[in-house]
Protein backbone atom coordinates (compact mmCIF):
# COMPACT_ATOMS: atom_id res chain seq x y z
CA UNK A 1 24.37 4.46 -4.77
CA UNK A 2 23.44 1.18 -3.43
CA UNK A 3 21.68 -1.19 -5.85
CA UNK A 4 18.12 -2.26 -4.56
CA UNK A 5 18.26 -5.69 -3.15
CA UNK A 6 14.63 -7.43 -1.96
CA UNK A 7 14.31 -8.34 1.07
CA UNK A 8 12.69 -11.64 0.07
CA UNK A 9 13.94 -13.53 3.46
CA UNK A 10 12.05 -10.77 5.83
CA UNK A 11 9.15 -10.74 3.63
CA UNK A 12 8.54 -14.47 3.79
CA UNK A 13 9.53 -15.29 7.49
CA UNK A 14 6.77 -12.92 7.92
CA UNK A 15 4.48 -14.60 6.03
CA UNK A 16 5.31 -18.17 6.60
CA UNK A 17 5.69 -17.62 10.59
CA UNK A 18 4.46 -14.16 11.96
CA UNK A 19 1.06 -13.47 9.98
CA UNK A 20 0.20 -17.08 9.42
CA UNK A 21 -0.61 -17.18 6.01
CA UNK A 22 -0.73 -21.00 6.65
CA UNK A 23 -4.32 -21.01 7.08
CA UNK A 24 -4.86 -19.82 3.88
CA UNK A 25 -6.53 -22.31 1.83
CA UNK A 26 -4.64 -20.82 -1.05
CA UNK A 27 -1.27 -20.47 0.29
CA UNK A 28 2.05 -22.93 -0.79
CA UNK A 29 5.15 -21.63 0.66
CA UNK A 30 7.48 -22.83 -1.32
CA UNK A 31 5.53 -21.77 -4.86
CA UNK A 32 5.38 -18.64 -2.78
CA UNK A 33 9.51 -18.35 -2.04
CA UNK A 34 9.75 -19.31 -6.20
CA UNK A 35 7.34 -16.97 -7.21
CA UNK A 36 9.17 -14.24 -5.04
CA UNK A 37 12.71 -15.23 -5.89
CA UNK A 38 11.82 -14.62 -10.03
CA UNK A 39 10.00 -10.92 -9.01
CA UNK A 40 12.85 -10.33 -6.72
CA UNK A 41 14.99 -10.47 -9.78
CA UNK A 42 12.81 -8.83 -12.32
CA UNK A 43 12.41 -6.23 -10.02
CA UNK A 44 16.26 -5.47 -9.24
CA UNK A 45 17.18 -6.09 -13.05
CA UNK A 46 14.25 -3.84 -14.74
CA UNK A 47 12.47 -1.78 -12.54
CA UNK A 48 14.89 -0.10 -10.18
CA UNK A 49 17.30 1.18 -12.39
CA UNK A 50 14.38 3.08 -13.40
CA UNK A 51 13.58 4.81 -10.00
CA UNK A 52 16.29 7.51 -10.28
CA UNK A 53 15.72 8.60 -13.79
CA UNK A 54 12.36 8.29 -13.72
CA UNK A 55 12.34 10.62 -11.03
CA UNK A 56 14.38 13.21 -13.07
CA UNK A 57 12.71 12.86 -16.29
CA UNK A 58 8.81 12.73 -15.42
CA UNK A 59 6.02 12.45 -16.93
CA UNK A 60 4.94 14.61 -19.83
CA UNK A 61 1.42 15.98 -21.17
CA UNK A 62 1.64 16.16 -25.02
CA UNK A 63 -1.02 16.53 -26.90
CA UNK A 64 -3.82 15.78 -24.50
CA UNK A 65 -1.74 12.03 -23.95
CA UNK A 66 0.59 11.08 -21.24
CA UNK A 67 3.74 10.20 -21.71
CA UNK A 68 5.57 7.77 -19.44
CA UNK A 69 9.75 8.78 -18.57
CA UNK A 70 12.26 6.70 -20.90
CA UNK A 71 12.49 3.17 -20.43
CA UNK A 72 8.72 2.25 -18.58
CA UNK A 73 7.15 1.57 -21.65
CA UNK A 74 9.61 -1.42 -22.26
CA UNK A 75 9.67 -2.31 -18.65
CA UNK A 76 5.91 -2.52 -18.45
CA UNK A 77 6.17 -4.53 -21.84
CA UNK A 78 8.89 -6.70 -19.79
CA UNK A 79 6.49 -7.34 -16.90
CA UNK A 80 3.39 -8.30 -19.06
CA UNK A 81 5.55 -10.81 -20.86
CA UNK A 82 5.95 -12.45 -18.00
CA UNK A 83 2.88 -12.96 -16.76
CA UNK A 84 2.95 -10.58 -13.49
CA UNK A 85 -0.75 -8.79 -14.50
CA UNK A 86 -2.47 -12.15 -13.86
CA UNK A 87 -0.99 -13.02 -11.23
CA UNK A 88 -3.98 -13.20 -8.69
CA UNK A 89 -6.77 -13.26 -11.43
CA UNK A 90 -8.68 -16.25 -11.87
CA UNK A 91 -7.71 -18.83 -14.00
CA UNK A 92 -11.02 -19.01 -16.23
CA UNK A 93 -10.74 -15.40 -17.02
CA UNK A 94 -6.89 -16.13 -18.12
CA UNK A 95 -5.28 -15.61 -14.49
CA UNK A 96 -2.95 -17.42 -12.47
CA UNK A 97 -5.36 -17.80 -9.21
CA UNK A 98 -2.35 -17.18 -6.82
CA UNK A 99 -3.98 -15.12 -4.00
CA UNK A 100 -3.98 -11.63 -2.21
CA UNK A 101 -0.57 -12.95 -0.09
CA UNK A 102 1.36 -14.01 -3.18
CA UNK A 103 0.21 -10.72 -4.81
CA UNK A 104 1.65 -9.09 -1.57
CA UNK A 105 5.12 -10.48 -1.88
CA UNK A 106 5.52 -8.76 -5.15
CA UNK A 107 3.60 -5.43 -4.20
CA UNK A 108 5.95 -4.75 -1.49
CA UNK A 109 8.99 -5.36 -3.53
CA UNK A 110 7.60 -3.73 -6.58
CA UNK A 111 7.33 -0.47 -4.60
CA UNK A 112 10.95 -0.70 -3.26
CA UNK A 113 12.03 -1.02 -6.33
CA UNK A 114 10.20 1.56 -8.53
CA UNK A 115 6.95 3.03 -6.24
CA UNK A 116 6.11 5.36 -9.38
CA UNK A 117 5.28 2.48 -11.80
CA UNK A 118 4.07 0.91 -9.02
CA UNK A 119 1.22 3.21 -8.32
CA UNK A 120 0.18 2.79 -12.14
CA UNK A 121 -0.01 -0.36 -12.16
CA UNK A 122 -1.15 -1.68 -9.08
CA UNK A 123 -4.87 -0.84 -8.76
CA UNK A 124 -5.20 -3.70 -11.62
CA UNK A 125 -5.62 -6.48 -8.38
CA UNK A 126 -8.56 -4.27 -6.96
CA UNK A 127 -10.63 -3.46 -10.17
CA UNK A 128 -10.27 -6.91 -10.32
CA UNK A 129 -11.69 -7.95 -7.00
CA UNK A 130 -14.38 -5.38 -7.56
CA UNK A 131 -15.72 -7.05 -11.07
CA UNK A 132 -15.50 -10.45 -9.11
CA UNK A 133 -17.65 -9.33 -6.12
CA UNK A 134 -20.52 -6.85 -8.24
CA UNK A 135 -19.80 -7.32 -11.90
CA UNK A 136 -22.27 -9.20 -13.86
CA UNK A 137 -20.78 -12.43 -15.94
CA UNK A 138 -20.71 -10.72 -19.36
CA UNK A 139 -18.48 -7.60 -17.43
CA UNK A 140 -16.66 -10.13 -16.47
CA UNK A 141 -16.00 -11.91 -19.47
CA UNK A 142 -15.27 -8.63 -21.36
CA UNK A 143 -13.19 -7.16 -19.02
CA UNK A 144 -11.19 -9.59 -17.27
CA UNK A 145 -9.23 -11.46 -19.47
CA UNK A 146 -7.81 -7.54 -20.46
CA UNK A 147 -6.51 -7.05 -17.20
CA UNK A 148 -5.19 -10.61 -16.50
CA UNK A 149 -3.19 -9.99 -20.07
CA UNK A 150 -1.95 -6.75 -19.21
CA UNK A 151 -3.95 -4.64 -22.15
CA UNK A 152 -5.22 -2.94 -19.66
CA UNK A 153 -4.68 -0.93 -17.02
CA UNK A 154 -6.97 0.30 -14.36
CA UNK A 155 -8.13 3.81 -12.05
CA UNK A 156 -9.80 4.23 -9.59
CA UNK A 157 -11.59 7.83 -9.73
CA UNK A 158 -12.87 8.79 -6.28
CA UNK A 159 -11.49 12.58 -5.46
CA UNK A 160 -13.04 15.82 -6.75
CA UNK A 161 -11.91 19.37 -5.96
CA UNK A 162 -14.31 20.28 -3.48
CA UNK A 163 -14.75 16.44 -2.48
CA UNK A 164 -11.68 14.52 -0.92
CA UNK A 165 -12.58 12.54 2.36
CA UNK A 166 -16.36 14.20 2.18
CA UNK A 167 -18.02 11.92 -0.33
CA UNK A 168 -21.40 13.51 -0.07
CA UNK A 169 -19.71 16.25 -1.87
CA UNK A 170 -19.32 14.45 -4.97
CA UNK A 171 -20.29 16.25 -7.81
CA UNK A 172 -19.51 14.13 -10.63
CA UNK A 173 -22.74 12.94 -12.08
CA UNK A 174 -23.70 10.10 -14.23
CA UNK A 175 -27.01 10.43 -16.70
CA UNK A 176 -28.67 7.28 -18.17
CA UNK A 177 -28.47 6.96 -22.00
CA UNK A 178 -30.46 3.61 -22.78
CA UNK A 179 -28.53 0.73 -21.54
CA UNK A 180 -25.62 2.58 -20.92
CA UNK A 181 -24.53 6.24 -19.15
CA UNK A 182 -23.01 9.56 -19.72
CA UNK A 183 -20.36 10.39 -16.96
CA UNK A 184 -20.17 14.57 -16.72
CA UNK A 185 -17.32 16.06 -14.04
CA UNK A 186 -14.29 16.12 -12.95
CA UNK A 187 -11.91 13.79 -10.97
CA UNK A 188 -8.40 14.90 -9.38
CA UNK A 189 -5.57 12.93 -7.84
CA UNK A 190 -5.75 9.83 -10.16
CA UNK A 191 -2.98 8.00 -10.76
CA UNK A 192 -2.50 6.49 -13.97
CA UNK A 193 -4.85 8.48 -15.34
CA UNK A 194 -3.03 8.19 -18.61
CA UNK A 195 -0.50 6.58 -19.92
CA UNK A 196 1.74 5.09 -23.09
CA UNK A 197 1.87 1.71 -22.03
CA UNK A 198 -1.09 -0.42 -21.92
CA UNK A 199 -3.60 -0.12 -24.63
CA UNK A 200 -6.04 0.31 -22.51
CA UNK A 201 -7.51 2.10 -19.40
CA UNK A 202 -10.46 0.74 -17.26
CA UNK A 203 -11.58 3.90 -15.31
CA UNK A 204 -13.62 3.29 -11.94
CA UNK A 205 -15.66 5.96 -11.31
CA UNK A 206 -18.28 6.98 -8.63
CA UNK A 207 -20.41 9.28 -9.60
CA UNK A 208 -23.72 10.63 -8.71
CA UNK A 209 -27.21 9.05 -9.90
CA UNK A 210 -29.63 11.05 -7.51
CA UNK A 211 -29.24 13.32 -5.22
CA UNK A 212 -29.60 11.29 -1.92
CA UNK A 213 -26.16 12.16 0.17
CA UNK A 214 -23.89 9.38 -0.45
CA UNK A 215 -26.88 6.27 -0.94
CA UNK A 216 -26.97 8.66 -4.38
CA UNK A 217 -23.62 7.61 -5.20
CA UNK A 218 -23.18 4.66 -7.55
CA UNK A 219 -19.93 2.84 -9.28
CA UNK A 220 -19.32 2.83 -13.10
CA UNK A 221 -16.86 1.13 -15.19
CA UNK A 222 -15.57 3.69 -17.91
CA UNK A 223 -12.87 2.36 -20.60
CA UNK A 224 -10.67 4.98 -22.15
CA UNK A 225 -11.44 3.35 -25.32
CA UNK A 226 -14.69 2.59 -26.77
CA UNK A 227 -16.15 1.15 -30.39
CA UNK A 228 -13.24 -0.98 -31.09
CA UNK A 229 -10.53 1.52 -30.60
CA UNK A 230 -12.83 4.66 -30.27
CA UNK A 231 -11.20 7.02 -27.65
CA UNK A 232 -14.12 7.71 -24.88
CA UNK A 233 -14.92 11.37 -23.47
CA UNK A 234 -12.18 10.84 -21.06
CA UNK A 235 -9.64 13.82 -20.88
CA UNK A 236 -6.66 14.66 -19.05
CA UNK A 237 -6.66 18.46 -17.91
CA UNK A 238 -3.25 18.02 -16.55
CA UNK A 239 -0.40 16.54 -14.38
CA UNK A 240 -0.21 17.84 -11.14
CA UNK A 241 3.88 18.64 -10.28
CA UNK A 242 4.06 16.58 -6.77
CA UNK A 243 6.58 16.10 -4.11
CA UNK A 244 7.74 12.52 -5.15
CA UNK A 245 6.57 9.78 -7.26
CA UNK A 246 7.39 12.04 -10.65
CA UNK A 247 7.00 9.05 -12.61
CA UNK A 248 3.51 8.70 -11.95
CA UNK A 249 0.85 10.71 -13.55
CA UNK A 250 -1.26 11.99 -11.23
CA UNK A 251 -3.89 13.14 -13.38
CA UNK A 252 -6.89 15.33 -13.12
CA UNK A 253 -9.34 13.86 -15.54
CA UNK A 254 -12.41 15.58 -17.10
CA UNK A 255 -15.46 13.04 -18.03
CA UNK A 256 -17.25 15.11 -21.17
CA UNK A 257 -20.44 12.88 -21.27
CA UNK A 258 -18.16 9.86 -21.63
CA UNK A 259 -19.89 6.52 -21.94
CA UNK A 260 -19.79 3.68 -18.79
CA UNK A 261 -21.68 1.57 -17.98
CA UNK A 262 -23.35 0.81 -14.13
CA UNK A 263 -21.22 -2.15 -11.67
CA UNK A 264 -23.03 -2.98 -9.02
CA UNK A 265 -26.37 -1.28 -7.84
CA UNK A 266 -27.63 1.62 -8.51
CA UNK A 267 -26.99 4.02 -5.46
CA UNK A 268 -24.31 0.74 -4.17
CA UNK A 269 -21.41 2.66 -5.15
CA UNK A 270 -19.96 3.36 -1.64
CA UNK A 271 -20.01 -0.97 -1.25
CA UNK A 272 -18.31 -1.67 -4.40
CA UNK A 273 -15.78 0.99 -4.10
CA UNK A 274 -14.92 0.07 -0.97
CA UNK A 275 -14.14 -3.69 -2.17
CA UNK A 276 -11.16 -1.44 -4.15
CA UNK A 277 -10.19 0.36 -1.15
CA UNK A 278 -9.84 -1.95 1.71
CA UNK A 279 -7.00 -3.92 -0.12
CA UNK A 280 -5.60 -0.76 -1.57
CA UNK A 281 -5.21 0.44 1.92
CA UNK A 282 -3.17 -2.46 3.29
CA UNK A 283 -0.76 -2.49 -0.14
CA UNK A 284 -0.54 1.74 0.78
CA UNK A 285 0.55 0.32 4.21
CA UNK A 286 3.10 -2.07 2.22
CA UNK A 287 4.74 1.08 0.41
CA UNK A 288 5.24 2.48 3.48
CA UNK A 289 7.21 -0.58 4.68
CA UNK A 290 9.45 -1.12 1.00
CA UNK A 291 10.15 2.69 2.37
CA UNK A 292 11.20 1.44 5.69
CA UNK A 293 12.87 -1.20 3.73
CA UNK A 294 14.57 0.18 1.42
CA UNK A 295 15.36 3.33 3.79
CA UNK A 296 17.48 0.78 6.24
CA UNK A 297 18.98 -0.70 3.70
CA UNK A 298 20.69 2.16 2.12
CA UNK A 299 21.91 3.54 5.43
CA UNK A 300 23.25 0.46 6.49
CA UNK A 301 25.76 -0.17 3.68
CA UNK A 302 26.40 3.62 3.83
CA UNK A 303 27.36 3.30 7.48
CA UNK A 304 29.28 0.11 6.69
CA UNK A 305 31.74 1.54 4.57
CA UNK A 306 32.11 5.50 5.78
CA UNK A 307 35.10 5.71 7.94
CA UNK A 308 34.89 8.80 10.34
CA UNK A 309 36.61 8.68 13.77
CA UNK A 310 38.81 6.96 15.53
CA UNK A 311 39.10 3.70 18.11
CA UNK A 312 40.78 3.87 21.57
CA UNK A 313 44.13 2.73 19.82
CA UNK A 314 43.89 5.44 17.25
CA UNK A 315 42.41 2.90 14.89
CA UNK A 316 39.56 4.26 12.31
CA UNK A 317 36.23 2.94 12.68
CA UNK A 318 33.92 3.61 10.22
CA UNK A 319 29.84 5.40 11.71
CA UNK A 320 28.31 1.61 12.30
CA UNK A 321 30.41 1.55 15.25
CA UNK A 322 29.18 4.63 16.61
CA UNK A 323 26.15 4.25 19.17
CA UNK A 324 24.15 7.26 17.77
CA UNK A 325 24.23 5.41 14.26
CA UNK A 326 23.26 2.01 15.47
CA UNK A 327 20.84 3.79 17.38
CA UNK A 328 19.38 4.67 14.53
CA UNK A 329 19.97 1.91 12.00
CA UNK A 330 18.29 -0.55 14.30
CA UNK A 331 15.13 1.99 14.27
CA UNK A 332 15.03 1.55 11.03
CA UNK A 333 15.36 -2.27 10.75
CA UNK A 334 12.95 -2.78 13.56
CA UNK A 335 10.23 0.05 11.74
CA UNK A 336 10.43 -2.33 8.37
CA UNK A 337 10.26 -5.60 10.55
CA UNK A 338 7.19 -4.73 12.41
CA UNK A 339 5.12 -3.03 10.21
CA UNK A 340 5.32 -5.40 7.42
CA UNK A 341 4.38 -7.81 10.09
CA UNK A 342 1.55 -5.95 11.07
CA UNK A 343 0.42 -5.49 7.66
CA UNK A 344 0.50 -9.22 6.74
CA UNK A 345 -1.52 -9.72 9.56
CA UNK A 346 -3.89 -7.38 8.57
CA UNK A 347 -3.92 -9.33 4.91
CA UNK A 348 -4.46 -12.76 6.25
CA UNK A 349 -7.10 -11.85 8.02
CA UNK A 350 -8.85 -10.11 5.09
CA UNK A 351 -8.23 -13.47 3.59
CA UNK A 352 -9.03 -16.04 6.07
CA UNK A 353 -12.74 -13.69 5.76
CA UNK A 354 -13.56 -15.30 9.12
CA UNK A 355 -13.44 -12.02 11.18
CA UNK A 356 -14.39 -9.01 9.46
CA UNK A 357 -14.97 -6.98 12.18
CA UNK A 358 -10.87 -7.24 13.24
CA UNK A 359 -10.85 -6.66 9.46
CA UNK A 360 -12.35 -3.42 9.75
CA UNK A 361 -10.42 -2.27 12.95
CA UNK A 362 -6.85 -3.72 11.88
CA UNK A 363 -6.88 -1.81 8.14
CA UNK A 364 -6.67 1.67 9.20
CA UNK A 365 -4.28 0.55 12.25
CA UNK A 366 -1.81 -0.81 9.71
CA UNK A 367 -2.18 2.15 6.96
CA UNK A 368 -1.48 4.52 9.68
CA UNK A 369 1.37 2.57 11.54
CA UNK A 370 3.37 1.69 8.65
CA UNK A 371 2.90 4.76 5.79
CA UNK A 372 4.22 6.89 9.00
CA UNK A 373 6.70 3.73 9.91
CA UNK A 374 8.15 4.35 6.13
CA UNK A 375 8.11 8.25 6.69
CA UNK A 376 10.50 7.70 9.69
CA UNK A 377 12.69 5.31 8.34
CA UNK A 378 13.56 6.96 5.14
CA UNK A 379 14.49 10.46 7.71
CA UNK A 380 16.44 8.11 9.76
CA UNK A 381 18.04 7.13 6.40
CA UNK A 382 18.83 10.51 5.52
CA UNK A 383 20.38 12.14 8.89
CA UNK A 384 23.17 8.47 8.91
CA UNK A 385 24.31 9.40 5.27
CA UNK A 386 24.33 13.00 6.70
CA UNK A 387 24.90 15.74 4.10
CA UNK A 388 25.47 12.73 1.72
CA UNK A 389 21.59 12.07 2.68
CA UNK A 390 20.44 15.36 1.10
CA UNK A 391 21.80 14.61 -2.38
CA UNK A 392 19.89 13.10 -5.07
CA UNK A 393 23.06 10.51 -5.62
CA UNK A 394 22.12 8.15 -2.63
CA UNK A 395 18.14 7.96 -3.21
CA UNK A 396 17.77 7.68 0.25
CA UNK A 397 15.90 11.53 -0.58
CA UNK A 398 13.57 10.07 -2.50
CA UNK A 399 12.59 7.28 -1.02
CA UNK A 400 11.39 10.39 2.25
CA UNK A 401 9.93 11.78 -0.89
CA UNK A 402 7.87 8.98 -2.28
CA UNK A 403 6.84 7.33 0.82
CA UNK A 404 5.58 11.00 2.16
CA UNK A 405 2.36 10.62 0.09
CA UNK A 406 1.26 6.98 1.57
CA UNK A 407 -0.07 8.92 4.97
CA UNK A 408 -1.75 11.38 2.88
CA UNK A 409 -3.84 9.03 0.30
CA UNK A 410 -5.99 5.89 0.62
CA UNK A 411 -7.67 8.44 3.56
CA UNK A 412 -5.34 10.81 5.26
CA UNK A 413 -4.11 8.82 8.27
CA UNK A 414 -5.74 11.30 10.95
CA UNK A 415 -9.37 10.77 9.22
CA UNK A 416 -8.47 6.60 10.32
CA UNK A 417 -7.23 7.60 13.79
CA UNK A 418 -10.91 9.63 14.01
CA UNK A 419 -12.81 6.74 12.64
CA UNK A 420 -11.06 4.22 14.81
CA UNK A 421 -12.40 6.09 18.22
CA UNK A 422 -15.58 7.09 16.82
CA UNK A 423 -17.29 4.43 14.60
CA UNK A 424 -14.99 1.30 15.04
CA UNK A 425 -13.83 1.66 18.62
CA UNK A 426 -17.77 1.50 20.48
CA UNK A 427 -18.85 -1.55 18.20
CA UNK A 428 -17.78 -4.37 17.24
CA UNK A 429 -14.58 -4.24 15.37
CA UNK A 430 -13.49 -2.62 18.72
CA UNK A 431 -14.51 -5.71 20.32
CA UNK A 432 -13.42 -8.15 18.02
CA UNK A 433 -9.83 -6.65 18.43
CA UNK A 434 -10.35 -7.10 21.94
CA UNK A 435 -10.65 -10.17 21.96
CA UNK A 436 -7.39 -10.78 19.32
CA UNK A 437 -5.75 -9.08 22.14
CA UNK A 438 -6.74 -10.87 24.71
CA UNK A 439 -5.72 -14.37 22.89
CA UNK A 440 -2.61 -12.93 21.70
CA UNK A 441 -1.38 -12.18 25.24
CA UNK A 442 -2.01 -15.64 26.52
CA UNK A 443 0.91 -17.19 27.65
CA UNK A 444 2.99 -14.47 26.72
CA UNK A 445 4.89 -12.78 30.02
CA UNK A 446 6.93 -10.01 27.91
CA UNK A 447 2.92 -9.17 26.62
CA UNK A 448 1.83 -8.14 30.52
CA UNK A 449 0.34 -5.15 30.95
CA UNK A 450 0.00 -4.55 27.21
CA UNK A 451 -3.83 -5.66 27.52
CA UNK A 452 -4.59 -3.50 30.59
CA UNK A 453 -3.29 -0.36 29.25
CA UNK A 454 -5.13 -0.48 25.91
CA UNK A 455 -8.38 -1.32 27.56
CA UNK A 456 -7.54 1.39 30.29
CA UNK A 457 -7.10 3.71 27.25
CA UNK A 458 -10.17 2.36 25.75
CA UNK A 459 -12.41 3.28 28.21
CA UNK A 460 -10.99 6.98 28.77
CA UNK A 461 -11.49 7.15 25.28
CA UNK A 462 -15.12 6.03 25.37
CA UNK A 463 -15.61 8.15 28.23
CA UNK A 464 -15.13 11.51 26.55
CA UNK A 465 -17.64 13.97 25.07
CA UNK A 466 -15.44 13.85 21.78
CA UNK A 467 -13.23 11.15 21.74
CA UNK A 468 -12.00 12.46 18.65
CA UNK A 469 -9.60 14.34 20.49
CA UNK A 470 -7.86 11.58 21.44
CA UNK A 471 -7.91 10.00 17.99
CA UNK A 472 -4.02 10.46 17.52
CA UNK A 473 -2.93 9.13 20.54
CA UNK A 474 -4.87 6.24 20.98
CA UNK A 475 -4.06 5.90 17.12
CA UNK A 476 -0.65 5.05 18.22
CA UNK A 477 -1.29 3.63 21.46
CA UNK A 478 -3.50 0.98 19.20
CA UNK A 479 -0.54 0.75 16.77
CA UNK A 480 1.92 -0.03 19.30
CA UNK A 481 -0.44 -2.22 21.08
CA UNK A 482 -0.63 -4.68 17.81
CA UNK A 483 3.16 -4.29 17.34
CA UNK A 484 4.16 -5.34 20.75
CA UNK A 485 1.97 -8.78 19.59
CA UNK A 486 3.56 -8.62 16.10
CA UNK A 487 7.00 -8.75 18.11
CA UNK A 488 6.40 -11.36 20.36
CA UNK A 489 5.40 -13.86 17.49
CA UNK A 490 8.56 -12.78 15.90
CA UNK A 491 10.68 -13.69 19.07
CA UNK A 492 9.41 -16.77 19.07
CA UNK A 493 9.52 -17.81 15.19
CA UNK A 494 13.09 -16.42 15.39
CA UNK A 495 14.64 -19.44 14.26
CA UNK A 496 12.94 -19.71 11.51
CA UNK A 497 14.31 -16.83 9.65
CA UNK A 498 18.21 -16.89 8.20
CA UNK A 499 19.64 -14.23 10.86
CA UNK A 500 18.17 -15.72 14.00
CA UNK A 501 20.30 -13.44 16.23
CA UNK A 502 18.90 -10.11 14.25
CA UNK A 503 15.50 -11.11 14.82
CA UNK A 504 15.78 -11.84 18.41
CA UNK A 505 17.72 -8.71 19.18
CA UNK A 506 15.19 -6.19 18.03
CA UNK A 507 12.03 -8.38 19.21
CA UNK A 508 14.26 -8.01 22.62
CA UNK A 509 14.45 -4.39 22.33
CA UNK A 510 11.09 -3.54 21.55
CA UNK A 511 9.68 -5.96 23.98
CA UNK A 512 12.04 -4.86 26.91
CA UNK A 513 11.15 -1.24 25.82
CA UNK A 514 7.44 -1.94 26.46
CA UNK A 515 6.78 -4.76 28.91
């Protein structure tokens, strides 16, 4: 089994000289590299040799409580104890202030290292960024400091049994009771939905107020406890037995009149949820690169060290020499390397807040590219090690098992590649990314023709009675398109990262492949 190792120096050349997270106000490189470098080794000393047996174990339903696998409780104490839970909160609500690209660093490593206790505890940065954007100063003051100190833990409760990607279908309702509300339904797919070990859980719910489509849909805050220690109506039905991530509770949650309390506007609940769901979109896209990551990385050393044929001289060689592995090993590096540029780009300009409309179009481009870039990897990963692959031993089985969800949640990627062609695509997030194109391919030669065919596709596109039959393949038309751009900034930053000649023989092969 080969020990998770971060890939800290990929993760911040990208940063520091693909995405260019310098024009962040808020961003220090070198705080950043420090920052990284402690997570790094948190992460390979606590939280992956947890992975495996986590997976085994499970979680358990006892009692009406969850019950996280051996040795997460202690972990999570671990990471709380250090300070991790703050680290993007604001400082006067008891946060570090660090930023959405620091926080990225340690998402992406985080979910190569242990994606199930990932997924419980990384909604935390978005509940937090919702209270900051609609919460009212004494939400804040109650519930912030919680979730900067790690007490608490947070959900976000969108899907229903007859309502995934269909929001109008929400049935879930909430009734005023004086100052506060009663929440009545029932909410599937939630991860975290319990757990053993934070004291708390802050439960974001939309739920229905009136009965106006989805401007009838408004966004509560629900905490599992209530009345200093109190539990609320909140309870889990059951843990659905998934594919991967066993060592997350994926809960479906029953609300029986439990008290919240409104964020937000009344019938605003689509606005405020989507503050939650535009970041947690480009960290799903980060899961899918740790995948990619991690995926590559296993392989590789496998490769390294398995001796199987011989040399011209009747030497052994062992499968790295052989051209169908490198074929495939360098697919893997290069699926990591790009999408995790792609997705920082995506993050900085979320940041930088100066173009939202490239906001809007880039988020679904990156969620699709790189949960399916992960996907790909980790089955590269598993036909190198070959049988070896399809055993449990080498993880490289469940890291295809893990990463499989990321294209299914956060909005199942073929619902993105339909609302790329038909909402995005006519207005202006199609033109703002456009015009990114057009800037990007200035003074780039190995970028000629890349502009052409993507408007040429855009306008066949445009042209069609239903363009979203062409959603999937001008999906990854669009996603190739931003990676070809992604690869020519690497080229040329090549020197800035440790293995120059690495970096400028994959930007060659991808660029040669598509110029």
């Amino acid at each position: 089994m080969k020990p998770f190792a971060a890939p800290l120096d990929d993760i911040l050349f990208s940063l520091n000289h693909v995405a260019g997270a310098s024009a962040l106000a808020d961003w220090d490189p070198e705080l950043a590299s420090e920052i990284g470098g402690h997570f790094a080794s948190f992460a390979q000393e606590r939280l992956a040799p947890l992975n495996a047996s986590g997976d085994l174990e499970g979680c358990r339903l006892e009692d009406g409580r969850v019950t996280m696998p051996t040795g997460f409780r202690e972990a999570y104490r671990d990471y709380v104890e250090q300070g991790w839970p703050a680290l993007s909160v604001p400082e006067a609500f008891g946060g570090q202030d660090l930023g959405a690209a620091v926080h990225a660093i340690t998402s992406e490593i985080f979910a190569g290292a242990n994606h199930s206790l990932q997924m419980v505890t990384g909604l935390v940065p978005g509940a937090v960024r919702t209270l900051l954007h609609f919460g009212t100063e004494d939400q804040k003051r109650r519930f912030l400091p919680d979730l900067a100190s790690g007490k608490t833990l947070a959900t976000m409760c969108l899907t229903e049994p007859e309502a995934g990607s269909d929001l109008s279908r929400i049935r879930c309702r909430a009734e005023r009771n004086g100052a506060m509300w009663n929440l009545i339904g029932e909410k599937i797919f939630i991860s975290g939905g319990d757990q053993n070990m934070s004291e708390g859980i802050l439960h974001l719910v939309l739920a229905r107020t009136s009965d106006d489509g989805i401007k009838g849909l408004s966004l509560f805050l629900c905490p599992s406890t209530v009345n200093d220690g109190e539990r609320n109506a909140v309870r889990v039905v059951r843990i659905e037995e998934k594919m991967g991530l066993h060592a997350s509770p994926t809960c479906q949650l029953s609300f029986d009149s439990a008290r919240a309390e409104l964020i937000g506007s009344e019938g605003g609940g689509l606005k405020a949820m989507f503050t939650m769901m535009n970041h947690a979109r480009i960290d799903v896209a980060l899961q899918g690169v740790a995948h990619a990551a991690r995926a590559h990385d296993i392989a590789s050393a496998y490769a390294a060290e398995r001796v199987q044929g011989r040399e011209g001289d009747g030497g052994t060689v062992t499968i790295d020499r052989h051209p169908d592995v490198q074929r495939m090993l360098t697919e893997a590096d290069m699926l990591a390397l790009g999408s995790r540029a792609m997705a920082h780009l995506a993050l900085v300009t979320v940041e930088a807040g100066t173009d939202p409309d490239l906001t809007e179009f880039l988020t679904p481009v990156v969620k699709v590219h790189c949960t399916e870039a992960g996907i790909r990897a980790a089955d590269l990963g598993i036909q190198v090690l070959g049988g070896y692959g399809y055993l449990r031993e080498y993880l490289v089985e469940q890291t295809y098992r893990d990463a499989r969800i990321a294209a299914i949640y956060e909005g199942a990627n073929g619902i993105h590649a339909r609302a790329l062609v038909t909402r995005l695509l006519p207005g202006g997030p199609g033109k703002a990314f456009e015009a990114f194109l057009a800037r990007e391919c200035v003074g780039r030669p190995e970028l000629a023709g890349t502009e052409d065919r993507w408007r040429s596709a855009r306008a066949q596109v445009l042209g069609q009675d239903d363009p979203a039959s062409a959603a999937h393949a001008f999906m990854k038309l669009t996603g190739e398109t931003v990676l070809a751009c992604m690869w020519a900034r690497m080229r040329e930053a090549a020197g800035e990262h440790p293995q120059l000649g690495r970096i400028r023989r994959l930007a060659s092969l991808f660029l040669e492949g598509t110029s």
